[in-house]
Protein backbone atom coordinates (compact mmCIF):
# COMPACT_ATOMS: atom_id res chain seq x y z
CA UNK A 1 150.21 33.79 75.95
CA UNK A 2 150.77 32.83 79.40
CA UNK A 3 148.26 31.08 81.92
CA UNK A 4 147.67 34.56 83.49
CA UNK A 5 146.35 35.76 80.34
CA UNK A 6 144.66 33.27 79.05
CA UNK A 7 142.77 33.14 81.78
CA UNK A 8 142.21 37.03 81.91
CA UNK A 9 140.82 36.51 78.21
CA UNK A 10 138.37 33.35 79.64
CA UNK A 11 136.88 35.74 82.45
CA UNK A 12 136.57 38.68 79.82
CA UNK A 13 134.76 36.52 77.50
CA UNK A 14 132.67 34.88 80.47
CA UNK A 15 131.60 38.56 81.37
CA UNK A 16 130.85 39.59 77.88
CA UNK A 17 128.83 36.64 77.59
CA UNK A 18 126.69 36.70 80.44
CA UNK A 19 126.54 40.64 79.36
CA UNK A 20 124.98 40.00 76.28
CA UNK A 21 122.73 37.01 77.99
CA UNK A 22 121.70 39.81 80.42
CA UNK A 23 120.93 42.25 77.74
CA UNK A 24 119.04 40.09 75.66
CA UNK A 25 116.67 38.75 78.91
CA UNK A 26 116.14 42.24 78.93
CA UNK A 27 115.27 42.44 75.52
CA UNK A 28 112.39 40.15 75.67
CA UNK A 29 111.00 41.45 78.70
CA UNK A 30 110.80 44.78 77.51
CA UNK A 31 108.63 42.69 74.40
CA UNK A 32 106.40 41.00 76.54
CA UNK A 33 105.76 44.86 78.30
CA UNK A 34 107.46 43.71 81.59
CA UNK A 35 109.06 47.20 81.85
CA UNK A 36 107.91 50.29 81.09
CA UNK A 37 110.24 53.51 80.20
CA UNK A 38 110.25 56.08 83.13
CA UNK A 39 108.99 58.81 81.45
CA UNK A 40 106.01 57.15 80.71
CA UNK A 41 105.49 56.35 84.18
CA UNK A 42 106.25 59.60 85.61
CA UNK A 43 103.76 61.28 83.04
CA UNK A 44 100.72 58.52 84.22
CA UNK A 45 101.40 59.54 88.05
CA UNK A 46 101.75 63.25 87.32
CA UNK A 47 98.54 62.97 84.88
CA UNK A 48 96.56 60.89 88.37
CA UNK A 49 97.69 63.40 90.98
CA UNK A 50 95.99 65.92 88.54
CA UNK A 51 92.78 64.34 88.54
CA UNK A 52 92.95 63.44 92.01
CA UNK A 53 94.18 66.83 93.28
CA UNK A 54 90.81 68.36 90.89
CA UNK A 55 88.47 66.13 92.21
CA UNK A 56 89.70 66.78 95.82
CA UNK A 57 89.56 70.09 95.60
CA UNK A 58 86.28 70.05 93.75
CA UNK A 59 84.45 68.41 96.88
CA UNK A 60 84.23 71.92 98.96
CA UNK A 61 82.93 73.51 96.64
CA UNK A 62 80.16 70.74 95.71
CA UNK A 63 79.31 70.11 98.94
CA UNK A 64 78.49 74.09 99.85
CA UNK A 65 76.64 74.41 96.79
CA UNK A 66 74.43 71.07 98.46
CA UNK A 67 74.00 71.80 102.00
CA UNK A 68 73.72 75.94 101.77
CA UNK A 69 70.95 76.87 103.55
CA UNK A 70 69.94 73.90 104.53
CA UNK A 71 70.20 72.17 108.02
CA UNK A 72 72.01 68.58 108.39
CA UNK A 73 72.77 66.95 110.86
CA UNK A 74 75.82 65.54 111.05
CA UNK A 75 75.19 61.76 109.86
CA UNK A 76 73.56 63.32 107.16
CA UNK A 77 76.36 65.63 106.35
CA UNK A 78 79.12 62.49 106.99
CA UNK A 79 76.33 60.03 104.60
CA UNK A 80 77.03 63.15 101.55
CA UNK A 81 80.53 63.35 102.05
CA UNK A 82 80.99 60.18 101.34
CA UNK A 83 78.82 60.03 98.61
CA UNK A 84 81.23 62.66 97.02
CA UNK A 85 84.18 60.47 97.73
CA UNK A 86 83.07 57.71 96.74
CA UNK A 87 82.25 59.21 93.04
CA UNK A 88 85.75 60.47 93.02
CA UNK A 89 87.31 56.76 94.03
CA UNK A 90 85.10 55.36 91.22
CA UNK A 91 85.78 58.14 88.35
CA UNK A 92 89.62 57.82 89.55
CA UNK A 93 89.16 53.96 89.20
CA UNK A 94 87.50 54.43 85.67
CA UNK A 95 90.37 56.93 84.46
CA UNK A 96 92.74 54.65 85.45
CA UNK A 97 90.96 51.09 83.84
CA UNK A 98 90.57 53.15 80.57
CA UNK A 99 94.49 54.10 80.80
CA UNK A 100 95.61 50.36 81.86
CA UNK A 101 93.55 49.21 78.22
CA UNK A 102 96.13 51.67 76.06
């Protein structure tokens, strides 16, 4: 084997190692939950634009059935509004605190 080679074989063997270093730092951090697989994330977003897309479109709806016939002005109108949003921020914040503890 000449010096060309040889060294050829140390820088193959100095990339495999660091290779399987690399792949076993991965390893562990997958262990101590430091990634996550994709799908999994993509089904958690998907699964939150639902809810948030329902409770959005929920708030028309919610908001006729409580001011129909009645008159408000418009503080009173902005004040339920956000009384609505709110309880959607805080049921969105409780759906996702009970999916952080699985």
């Amino acid at each position: 084997m000449n010096a060309t080679q040889n060294g050829e074989l140390v820088e193959a063997k100095t990339r495999l190692t660091n290779a399987q270093a690399d792949m076993k730092e991965f390893q562990y951090a997958v262990l101590r939950k430091e990634y996550v697989k994709r799908d999994d994330v993509s089904r958690t977003w998907t699964e939150q634009a639902g809810r948030v897309r329902s409770r959005l479109l929920s708030l028309p709806v919610r908001l006729a059935g409580m001011l129909a016939g009645a008159e408000y002005a418009a503080p009173e109108i902005e004040g339920i509004t956000q009384k609505l949003v709110n309880e959607a921020l805080s049921e969105l914040a409780e759906d996702y605190a009970e999916q952080e503890e699985k």
